[in-house]
PDB file of N, CA and C in Angstrom:
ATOM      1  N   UNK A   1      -4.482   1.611 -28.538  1.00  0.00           N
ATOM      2  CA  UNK A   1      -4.883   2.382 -27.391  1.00  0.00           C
ATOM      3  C   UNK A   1      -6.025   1.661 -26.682  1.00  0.00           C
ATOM      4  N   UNK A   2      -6.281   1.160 -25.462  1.00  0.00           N
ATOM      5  CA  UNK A   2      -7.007   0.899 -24.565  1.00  0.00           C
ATOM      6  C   UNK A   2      -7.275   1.886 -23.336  1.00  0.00           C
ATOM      7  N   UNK A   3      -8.703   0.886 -23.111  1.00  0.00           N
ATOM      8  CA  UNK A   3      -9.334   1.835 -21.886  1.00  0.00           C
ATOM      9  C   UNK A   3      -9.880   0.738 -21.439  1.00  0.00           C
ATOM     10  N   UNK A   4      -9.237   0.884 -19.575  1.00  0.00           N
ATOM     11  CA  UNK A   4      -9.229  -0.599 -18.706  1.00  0.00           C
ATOM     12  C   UNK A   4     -11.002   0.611 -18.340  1.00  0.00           C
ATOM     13  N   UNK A   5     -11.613  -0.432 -17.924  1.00  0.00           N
ATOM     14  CA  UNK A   5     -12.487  -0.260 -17.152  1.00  0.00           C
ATOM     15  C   UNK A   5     -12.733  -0.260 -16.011  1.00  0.00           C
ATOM     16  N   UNK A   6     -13.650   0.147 -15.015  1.00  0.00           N
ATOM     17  CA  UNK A   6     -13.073   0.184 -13.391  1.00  0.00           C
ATOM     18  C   UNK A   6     -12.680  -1.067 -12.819  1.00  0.00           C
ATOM     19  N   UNK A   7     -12.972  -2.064 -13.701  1.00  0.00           N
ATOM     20  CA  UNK A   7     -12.901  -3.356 -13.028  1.00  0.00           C
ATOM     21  C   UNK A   7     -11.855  -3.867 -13.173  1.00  0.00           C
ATOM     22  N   UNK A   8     -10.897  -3.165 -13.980  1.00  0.00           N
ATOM     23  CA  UNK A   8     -10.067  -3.592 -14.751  1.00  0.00           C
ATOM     24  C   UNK A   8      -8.620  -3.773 -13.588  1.00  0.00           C
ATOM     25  N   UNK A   9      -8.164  -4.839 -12.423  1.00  0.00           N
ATOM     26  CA  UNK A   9      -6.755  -4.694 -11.792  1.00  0.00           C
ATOM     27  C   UNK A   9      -5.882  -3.385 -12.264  1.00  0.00           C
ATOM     28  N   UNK A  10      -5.258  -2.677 -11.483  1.00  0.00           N
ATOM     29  CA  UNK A  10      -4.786  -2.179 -11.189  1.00  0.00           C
ATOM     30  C   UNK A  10      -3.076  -2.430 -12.200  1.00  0.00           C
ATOM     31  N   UNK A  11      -2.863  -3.782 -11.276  1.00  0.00           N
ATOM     32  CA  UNK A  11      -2.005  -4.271 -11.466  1.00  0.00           C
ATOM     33  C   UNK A  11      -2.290  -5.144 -13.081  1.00  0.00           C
ATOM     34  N   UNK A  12      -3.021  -5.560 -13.338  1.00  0.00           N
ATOM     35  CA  UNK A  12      -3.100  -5.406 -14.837  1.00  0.00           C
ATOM     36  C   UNK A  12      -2.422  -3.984 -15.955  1.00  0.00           C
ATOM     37  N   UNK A  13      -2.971  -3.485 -15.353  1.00  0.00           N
ATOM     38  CA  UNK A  13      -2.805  -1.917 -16.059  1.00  0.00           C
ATOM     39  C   UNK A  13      -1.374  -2.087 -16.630  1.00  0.00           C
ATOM     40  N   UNK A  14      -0.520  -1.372 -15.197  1.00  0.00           N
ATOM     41  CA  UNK A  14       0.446  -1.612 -14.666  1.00  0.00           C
ATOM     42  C   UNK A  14       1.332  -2.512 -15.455  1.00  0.00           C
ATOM     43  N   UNK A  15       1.169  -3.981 -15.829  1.00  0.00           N
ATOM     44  CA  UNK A  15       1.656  -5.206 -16.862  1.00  0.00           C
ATOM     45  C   UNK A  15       1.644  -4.895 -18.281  1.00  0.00           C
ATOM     46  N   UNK A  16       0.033  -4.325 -18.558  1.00  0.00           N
ATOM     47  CA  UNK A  16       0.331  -3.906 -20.029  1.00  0.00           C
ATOM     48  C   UNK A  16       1.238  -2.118 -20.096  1.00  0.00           C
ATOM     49  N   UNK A  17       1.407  -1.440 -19.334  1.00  0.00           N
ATOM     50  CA  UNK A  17       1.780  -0.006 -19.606  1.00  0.00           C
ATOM     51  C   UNK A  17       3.216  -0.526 -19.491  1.00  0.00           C
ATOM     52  N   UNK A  18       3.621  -1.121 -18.550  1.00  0.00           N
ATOM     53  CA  UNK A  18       5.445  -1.423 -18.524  1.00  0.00           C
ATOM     54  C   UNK A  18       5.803  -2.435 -20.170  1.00  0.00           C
ATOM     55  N   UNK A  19       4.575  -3.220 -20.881  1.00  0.00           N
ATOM     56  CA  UNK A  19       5.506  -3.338 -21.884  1.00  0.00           C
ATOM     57  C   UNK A  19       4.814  -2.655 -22.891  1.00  0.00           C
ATOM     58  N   UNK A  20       4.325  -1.399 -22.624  1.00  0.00           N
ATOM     59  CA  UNK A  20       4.507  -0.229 -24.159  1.00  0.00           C
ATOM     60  C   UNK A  20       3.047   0.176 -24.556  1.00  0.00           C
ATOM     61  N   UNK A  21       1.905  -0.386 -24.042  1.00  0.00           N
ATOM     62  CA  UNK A  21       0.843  -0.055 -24.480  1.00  0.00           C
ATOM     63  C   UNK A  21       0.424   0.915 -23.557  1.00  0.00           C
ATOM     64  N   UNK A  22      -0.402   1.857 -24.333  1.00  0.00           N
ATOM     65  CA  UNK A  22      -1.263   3.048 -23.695  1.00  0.00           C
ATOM     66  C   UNK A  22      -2.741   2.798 -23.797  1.00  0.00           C
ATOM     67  N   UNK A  23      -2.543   2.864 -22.121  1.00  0.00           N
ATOM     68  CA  UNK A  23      -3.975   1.959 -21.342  1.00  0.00           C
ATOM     69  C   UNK A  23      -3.973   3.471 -20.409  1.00  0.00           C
ATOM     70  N   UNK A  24      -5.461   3.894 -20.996  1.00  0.00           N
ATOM     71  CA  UNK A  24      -6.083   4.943 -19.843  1.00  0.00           C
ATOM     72  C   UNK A  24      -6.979   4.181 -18.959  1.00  0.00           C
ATOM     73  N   UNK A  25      -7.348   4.419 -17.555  1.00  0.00           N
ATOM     74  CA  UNK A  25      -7.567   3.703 -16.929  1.00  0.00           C
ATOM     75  C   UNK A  25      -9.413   4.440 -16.036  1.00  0.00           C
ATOM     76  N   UNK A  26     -10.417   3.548 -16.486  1.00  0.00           N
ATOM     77  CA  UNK A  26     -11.432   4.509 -16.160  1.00  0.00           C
ATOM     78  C   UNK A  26     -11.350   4.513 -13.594  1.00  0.00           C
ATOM     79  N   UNK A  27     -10.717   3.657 -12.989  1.00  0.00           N
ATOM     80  CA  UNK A  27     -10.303   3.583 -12.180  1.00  0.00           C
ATOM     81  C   UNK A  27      -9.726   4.871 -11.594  1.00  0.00           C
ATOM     82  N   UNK A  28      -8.543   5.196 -12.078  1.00  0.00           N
ATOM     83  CA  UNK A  28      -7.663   5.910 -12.002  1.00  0.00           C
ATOM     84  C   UNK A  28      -7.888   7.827 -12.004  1.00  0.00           C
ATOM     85  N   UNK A  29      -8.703   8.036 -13.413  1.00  0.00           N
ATOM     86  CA  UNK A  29      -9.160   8.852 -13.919  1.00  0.00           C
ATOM     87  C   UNK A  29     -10.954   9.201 -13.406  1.00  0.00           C
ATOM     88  N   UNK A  30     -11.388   8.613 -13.667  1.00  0.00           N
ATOM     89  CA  UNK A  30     -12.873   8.593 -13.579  1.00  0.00           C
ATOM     90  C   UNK A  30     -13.562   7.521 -12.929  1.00  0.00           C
ATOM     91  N   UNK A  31     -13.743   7.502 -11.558  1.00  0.00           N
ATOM     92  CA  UNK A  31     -13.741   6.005 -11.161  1.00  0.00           C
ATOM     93  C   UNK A  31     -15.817   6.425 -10.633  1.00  0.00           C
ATOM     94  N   UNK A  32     -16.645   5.604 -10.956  1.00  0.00           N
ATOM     95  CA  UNK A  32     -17.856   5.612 -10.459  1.00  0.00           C
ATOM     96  C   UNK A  32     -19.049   6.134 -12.028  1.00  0.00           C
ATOM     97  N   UNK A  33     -18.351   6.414 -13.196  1.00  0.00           N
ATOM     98  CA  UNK A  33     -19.101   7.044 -14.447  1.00  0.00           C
ATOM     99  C   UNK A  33     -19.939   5.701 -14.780  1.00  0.00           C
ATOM    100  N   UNK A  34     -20.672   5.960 -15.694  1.00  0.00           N
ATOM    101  CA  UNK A  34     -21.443   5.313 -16.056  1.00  0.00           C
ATOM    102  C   UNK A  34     -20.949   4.551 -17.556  1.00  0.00           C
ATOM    103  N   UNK A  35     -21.431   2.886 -17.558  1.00  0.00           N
ATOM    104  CA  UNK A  35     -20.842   2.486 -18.750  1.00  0.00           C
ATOM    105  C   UNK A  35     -21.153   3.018 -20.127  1.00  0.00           C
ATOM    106  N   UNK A  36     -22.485   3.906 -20.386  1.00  0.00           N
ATOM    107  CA  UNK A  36     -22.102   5.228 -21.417  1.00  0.00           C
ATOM    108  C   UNK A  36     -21.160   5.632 -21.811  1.00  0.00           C
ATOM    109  N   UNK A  37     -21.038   6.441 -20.367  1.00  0.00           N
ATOM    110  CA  UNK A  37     -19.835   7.401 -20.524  1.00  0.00           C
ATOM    111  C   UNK A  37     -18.541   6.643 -20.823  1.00  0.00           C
ATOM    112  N   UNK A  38     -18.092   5.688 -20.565  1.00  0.00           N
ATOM    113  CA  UNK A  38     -17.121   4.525 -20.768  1.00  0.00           C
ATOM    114  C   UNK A  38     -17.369   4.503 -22.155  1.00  0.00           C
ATOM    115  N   UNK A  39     -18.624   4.223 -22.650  1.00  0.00           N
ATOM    116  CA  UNK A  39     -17.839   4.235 -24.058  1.00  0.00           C
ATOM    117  C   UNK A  39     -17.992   5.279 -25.185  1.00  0.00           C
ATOM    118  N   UNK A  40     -18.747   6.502 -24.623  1.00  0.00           N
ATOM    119  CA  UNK A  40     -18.429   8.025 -25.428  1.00  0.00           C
ATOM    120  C   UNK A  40     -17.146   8.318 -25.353  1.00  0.00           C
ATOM    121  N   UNK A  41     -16.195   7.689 -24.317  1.00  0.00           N
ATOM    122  CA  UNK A  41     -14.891   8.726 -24.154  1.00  0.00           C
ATOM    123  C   UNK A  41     -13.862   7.356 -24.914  1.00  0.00           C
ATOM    124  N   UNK A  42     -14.347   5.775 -24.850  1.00  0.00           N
ATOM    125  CA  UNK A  42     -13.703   4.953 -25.871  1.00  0.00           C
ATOM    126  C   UNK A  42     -14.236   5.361 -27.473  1.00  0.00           C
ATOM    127  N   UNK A  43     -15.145   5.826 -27.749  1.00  0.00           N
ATOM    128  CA  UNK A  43     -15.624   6.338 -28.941  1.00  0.00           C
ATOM    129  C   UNK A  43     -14.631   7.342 -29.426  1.00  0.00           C
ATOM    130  N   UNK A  44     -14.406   8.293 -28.565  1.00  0.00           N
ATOM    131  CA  UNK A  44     -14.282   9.674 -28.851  1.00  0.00           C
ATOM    132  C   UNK A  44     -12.638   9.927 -28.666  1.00  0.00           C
ATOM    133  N   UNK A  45     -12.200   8.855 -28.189  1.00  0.00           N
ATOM    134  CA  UNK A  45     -11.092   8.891 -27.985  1.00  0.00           C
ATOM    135  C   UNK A  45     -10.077   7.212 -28.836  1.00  0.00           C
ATOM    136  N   UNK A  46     -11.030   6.630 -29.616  1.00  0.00           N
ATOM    137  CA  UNK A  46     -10.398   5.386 -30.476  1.00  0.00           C
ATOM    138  C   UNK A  46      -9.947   4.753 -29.412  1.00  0.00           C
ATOM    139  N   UNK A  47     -10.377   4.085 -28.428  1.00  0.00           N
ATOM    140  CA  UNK A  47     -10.352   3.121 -27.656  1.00  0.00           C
ATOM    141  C   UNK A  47     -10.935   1.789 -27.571  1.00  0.00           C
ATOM    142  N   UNK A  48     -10.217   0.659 -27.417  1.00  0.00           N
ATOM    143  CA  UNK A  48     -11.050  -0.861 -27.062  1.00  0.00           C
ATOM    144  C   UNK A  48     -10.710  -0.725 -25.569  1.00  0.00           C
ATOM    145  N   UNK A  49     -11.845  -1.416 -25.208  1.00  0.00           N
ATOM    146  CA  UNK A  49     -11.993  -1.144 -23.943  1.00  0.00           C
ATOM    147  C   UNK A  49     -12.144  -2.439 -23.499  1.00  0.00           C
ATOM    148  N   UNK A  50     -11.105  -2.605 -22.372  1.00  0.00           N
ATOM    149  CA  UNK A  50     -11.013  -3.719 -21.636  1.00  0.00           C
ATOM    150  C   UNK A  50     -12.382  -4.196 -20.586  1.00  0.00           C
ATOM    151  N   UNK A  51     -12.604  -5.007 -20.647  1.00  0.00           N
ATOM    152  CA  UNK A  51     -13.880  -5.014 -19.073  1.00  0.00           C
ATOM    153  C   UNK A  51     -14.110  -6.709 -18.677  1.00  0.00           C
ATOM    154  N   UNK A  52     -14.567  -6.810 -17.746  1.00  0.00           N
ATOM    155  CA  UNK A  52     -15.221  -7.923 -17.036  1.00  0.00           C
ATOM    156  C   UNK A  52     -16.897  -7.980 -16.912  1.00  0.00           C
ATOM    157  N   UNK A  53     -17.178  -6.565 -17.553  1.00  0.00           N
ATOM    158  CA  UNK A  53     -18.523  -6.784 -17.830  1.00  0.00           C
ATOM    159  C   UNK A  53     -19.527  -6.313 -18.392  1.00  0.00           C
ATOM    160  N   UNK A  54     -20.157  -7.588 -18.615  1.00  0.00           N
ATOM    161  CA  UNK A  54     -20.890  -8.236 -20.177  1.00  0.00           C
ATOM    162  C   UNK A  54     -22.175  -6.972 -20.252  1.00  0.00           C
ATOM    163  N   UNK A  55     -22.639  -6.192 -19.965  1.00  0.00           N
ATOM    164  CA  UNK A  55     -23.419  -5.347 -19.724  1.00  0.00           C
ATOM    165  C   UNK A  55     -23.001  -4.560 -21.168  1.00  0.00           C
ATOM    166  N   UNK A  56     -21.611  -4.432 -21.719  1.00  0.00           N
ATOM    167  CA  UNK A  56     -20.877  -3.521 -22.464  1.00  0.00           C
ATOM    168  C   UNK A  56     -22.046  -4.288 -23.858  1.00  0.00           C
ATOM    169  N   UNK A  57     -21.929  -5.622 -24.280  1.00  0.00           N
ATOM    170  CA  UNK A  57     -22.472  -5.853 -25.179  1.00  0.00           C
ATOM    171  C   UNK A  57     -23.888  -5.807 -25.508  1.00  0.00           C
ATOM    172  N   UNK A  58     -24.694  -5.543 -24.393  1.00  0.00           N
ATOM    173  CA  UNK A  58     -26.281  -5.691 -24.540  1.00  0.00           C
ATOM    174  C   UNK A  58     -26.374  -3.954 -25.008  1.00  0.00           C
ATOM    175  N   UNK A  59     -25.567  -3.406 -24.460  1.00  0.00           N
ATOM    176  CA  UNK A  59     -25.863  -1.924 -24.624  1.00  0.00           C
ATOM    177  C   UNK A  59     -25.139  -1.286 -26.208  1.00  0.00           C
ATOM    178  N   UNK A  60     -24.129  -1.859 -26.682  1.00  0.00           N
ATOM    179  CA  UNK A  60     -23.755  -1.750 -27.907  1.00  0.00           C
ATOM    180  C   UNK A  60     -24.270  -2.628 -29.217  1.00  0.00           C
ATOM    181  N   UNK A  61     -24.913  -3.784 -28.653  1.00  0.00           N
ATOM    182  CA  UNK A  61     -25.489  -4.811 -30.160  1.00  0.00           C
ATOM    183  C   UNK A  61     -27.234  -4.455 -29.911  1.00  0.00           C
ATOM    184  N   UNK A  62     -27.976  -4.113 -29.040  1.00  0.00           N
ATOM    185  CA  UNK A  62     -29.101  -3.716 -28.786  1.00  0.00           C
ATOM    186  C   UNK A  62     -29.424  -2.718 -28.979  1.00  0.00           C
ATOM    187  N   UNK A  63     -28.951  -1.619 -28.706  1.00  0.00           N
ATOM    188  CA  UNK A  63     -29.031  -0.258 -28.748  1.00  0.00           C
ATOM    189  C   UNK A  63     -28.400   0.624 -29.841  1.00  0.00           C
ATOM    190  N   UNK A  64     -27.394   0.361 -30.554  1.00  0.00           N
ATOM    191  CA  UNK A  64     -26.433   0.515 -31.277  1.00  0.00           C
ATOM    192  C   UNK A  64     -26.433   1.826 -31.504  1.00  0.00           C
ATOM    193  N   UNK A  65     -26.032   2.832 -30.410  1.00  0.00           N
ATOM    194  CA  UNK A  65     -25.612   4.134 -30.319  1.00  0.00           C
ATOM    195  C   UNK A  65     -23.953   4.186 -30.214  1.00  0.00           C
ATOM    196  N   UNK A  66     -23.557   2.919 -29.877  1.00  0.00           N
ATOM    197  CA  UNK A  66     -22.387   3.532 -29.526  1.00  0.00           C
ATOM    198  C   UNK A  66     -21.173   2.487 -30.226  1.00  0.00           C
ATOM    199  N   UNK A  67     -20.511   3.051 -30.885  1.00  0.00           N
ATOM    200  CA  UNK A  67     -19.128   2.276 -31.703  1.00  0.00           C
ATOM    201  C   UNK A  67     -17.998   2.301 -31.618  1.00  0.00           C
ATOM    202  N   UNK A  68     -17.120   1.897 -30.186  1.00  0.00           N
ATOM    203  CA  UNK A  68     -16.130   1.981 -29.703  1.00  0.00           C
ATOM    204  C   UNK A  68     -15.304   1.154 -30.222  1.00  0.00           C
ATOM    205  N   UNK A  69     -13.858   1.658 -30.316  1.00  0.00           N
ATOM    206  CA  UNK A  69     -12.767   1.270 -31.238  1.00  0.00           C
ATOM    207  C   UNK A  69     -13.168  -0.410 -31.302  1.00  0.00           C
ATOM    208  N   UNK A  70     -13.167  -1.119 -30.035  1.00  0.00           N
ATOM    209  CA  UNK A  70     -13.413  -2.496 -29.626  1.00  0.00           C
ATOM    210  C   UNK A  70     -13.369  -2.821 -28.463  1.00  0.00           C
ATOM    211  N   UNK A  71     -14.169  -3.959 -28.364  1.00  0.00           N
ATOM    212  CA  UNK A  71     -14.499  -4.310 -26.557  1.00  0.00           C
ATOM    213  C   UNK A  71     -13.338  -5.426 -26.889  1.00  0.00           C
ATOM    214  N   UNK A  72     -12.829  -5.389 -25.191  1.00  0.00           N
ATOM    215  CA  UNK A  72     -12.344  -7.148 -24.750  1.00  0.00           C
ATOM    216  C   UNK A  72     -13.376  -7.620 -23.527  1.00  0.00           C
ATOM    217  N   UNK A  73     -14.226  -8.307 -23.497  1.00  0.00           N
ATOM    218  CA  UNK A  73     -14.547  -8.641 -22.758  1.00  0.00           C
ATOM    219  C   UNK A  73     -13.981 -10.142 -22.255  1.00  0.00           C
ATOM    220  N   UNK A  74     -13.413  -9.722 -20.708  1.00  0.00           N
ATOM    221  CA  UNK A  74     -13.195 -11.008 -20.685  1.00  0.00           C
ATOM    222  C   UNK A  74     -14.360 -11.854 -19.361  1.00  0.00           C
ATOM    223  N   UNK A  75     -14.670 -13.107 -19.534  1.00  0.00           N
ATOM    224  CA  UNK A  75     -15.413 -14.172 -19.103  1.00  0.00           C
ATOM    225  C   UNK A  75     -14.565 -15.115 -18.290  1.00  0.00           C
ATOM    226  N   UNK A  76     -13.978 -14.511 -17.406  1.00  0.00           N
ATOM    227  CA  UNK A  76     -13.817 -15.002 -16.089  1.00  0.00           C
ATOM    228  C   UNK A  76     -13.649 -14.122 -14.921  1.00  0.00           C
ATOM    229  N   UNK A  77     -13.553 -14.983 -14.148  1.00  0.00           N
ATOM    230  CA  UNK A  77     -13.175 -14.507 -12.743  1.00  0.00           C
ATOM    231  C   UNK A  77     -11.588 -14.536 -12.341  1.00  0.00           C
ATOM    232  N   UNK A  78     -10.822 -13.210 -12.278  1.00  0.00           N
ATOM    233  CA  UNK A  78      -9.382 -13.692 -12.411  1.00  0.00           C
ATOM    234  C   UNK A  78      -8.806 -14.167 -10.757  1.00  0.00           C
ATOM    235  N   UNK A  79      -8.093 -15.344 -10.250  1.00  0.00           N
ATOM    236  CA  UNK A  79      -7.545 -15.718  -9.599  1.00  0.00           C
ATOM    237  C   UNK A  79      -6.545 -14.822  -9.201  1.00  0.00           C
ATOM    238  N   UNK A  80      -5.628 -13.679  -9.707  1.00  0.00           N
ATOM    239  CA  UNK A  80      -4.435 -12.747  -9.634  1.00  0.00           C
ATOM    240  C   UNK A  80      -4.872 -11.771 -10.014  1.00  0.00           C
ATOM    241  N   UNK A  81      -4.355 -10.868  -9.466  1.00  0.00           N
ATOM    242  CA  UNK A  81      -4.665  -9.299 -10.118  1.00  0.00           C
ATOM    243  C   UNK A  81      -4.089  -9.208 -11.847  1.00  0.00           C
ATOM    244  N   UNK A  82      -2.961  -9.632 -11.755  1.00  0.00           N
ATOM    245  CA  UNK A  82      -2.237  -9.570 -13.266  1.00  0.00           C
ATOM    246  C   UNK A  82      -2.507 -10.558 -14.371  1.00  0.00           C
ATOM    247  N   UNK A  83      -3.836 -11.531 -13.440  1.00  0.00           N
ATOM    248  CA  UNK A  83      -4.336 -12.518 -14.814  1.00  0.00           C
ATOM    249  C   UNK A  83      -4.650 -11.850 -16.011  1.00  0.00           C
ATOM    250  N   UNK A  84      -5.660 -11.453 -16.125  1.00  0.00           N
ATOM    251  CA  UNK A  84      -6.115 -10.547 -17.123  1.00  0.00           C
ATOM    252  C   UNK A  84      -5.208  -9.729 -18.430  1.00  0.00           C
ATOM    253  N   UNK A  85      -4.002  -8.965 -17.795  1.00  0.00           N
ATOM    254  CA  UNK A  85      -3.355  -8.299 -18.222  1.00  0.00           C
ATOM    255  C   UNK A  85      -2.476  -9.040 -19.360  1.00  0.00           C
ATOM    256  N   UNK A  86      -1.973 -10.225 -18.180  1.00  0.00           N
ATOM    257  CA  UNK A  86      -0.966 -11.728 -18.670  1.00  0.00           C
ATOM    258  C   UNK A  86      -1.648 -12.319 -19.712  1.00  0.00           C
ATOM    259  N   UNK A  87      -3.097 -12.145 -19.764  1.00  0.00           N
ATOM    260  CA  UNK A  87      -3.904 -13.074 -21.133  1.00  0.00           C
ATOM    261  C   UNK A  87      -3.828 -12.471 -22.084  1.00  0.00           C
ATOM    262  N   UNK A  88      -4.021 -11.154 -21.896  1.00  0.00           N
ATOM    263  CA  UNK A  88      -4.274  -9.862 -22.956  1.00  0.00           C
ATOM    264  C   UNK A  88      -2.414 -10.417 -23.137  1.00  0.00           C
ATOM    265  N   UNK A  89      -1.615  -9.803 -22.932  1.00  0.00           N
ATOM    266  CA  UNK A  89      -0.165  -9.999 -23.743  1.00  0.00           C
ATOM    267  C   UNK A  89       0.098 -11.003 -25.026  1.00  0.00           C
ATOM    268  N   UNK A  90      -0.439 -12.129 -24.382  1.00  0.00           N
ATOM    269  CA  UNK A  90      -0.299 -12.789 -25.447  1.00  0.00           C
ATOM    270  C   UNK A  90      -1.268 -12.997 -25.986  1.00  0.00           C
ATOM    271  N   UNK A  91      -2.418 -12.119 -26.148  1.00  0.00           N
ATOM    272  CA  UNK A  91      -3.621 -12.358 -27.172  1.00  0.00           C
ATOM    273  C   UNK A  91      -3.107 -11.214 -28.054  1.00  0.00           C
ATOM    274  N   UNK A  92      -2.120 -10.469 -27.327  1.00  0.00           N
ATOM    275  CA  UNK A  92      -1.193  -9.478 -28.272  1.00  0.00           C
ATOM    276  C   UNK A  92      -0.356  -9.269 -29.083  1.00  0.00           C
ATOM    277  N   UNK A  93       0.116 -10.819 -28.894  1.00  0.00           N
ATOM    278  CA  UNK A  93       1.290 -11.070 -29.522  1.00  0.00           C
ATOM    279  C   UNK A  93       0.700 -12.246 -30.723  1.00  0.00           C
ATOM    280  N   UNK A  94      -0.563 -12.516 -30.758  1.00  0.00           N
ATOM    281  CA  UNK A  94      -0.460 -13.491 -32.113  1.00  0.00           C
ATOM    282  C   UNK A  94      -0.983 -12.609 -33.267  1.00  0.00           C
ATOM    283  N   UNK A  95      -0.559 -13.064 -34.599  1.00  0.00           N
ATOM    284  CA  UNK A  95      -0.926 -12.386 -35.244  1.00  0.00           C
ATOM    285  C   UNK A  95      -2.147 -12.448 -35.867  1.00  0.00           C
ATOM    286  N   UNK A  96      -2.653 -13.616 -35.951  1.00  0.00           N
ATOM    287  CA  UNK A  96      -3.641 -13.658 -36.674  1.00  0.00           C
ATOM    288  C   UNK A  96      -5.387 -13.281 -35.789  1.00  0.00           C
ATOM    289  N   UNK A  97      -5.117 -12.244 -34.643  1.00  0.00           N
ATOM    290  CA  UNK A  97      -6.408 -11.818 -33.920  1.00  0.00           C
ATOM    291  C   UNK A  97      -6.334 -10.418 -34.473  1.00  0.00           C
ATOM    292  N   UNK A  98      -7.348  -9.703 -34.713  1.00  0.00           N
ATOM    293  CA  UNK A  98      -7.734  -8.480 -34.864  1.00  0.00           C
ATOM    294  C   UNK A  98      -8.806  -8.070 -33.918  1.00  0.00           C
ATOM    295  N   UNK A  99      -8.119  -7.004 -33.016  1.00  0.00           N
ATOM    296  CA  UNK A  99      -8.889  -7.080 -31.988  1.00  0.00           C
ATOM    297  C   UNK A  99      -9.639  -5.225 -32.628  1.00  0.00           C
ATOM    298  N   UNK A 100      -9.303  -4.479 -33.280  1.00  0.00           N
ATOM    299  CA  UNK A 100     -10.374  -3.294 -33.784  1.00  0.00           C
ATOM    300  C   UNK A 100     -11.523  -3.943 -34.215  1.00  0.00           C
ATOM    301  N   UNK A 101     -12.686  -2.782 -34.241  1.00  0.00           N
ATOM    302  CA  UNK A 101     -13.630  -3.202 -35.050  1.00  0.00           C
ATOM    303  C   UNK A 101     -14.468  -4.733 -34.305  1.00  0.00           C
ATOM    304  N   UNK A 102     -14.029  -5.669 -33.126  1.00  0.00           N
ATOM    305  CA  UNK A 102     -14.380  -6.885 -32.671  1.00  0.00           C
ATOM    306  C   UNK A 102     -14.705  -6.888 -31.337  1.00  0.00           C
ATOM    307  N   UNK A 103     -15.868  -7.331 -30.989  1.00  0.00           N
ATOM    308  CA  UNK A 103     -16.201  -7.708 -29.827  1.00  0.00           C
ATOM    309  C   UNK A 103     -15.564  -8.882 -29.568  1.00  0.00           C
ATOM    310  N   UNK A 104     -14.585  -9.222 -28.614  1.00  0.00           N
ATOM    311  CA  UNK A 104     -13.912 -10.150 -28.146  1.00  0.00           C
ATOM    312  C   UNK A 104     -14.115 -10.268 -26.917  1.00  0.00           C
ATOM    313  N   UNK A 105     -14.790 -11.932 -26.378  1.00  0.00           N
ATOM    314  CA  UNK A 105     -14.769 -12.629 -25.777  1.00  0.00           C
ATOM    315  C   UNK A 105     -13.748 -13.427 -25.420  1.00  0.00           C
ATOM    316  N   UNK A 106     -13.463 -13.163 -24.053  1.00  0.00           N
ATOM    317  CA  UNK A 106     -11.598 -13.915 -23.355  1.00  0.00           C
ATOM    318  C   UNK A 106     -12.245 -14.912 -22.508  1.00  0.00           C
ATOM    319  N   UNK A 107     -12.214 -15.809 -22.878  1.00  0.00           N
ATOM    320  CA  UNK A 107     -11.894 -17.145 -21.631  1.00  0.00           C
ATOM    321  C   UNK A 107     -10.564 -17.700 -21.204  1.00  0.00           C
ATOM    322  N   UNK A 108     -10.411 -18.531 -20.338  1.00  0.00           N
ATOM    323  CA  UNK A 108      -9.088 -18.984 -20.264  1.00  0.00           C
ATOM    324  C   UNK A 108      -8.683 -19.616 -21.596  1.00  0.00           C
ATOM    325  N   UNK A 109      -9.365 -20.277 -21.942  1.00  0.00           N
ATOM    326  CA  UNK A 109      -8.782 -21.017 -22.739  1.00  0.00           C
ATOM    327  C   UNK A 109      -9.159 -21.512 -24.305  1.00  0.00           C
ATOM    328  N   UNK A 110      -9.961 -20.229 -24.140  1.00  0.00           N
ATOM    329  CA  UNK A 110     -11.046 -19.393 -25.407  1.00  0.00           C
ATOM    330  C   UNK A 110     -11.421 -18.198 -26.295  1.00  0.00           C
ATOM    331  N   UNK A 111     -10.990 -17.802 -27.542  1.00  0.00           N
ATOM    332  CA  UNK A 111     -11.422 -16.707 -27.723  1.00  0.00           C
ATOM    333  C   UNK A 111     -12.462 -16.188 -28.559  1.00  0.00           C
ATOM    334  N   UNK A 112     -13.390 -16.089 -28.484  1.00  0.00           N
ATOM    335  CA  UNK A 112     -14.671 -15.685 -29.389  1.00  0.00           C
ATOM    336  C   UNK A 112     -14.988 -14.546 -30.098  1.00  0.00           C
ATOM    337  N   UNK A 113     -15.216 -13.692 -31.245  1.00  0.00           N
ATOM    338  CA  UNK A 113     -15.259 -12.685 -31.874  1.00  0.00           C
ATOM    339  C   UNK A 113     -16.489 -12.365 -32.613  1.00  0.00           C
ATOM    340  N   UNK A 114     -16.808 -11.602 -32.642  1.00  0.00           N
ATOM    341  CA  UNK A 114     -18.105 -11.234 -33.366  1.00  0.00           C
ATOM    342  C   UNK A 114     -18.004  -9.147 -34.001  1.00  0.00           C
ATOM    343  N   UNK A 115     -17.866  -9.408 -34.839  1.00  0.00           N
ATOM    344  CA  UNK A 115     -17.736  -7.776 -35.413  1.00  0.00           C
ATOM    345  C   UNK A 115     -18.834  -7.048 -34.730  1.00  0.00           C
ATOM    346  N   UNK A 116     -18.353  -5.670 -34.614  1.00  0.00           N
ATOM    347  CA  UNK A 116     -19.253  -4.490 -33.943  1.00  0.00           C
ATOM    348  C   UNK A 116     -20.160  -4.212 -35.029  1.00  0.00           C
TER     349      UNK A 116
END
């Protein structure tokens, strides 16, 4: 279960929900909340939460109020609306990533992990 963040394309969404994953969308649903609240309702609801921004980690490894299923943060700037979505698929499909429980860092051509 994921939770795109407002930043999160549209059309991303959209890529991961047509092949089978359930992605609530803070856009869609709740668009303007605060990244708190983003992750009381990924808390409270067993969510990793998709985002573009890094703000998610200073406030969860600094503060450590809050323990959401898992972040993806990804570290770029996407060229396409459906980049993002297209990276996530196949960071979905290998087996040996565990994305619960992990702060994950997405680069193009990079993936970095560090436990919550």
């Amino acid at each position: 279960m994921l939770l795109a963040n407002e930043n999160i394309p549209l059309k991303s969404i959209k890529l991961l929900r047509d092949n089978g994953y359930d992605v609530k969308s803070i856009m869609e649903e709740s668009p303007g909340i605060s990244d708190r609240e983003v992750l009381r309702i990924a808390q409270k609801e067993e969510r990793i939460i998709l985002t573009f921004d890094k703000d998610y980690g200073k406030i969860i490894f600094h503060e450590k109020e809050f323990r959401p299923a898992g972040i993806i943060y990804f570290r770029f700037t996407p060229t396409y609306p459906e980049e993002c979505g297209e990276i996530l698929l196949k960071i979905l499909s290998l087996q040996n990533i565990k994305l619960k429980g992990m702060f994950t860092v997405v680069e193009r051509t990079k993936i970095r992990q560090k436990k919550l």
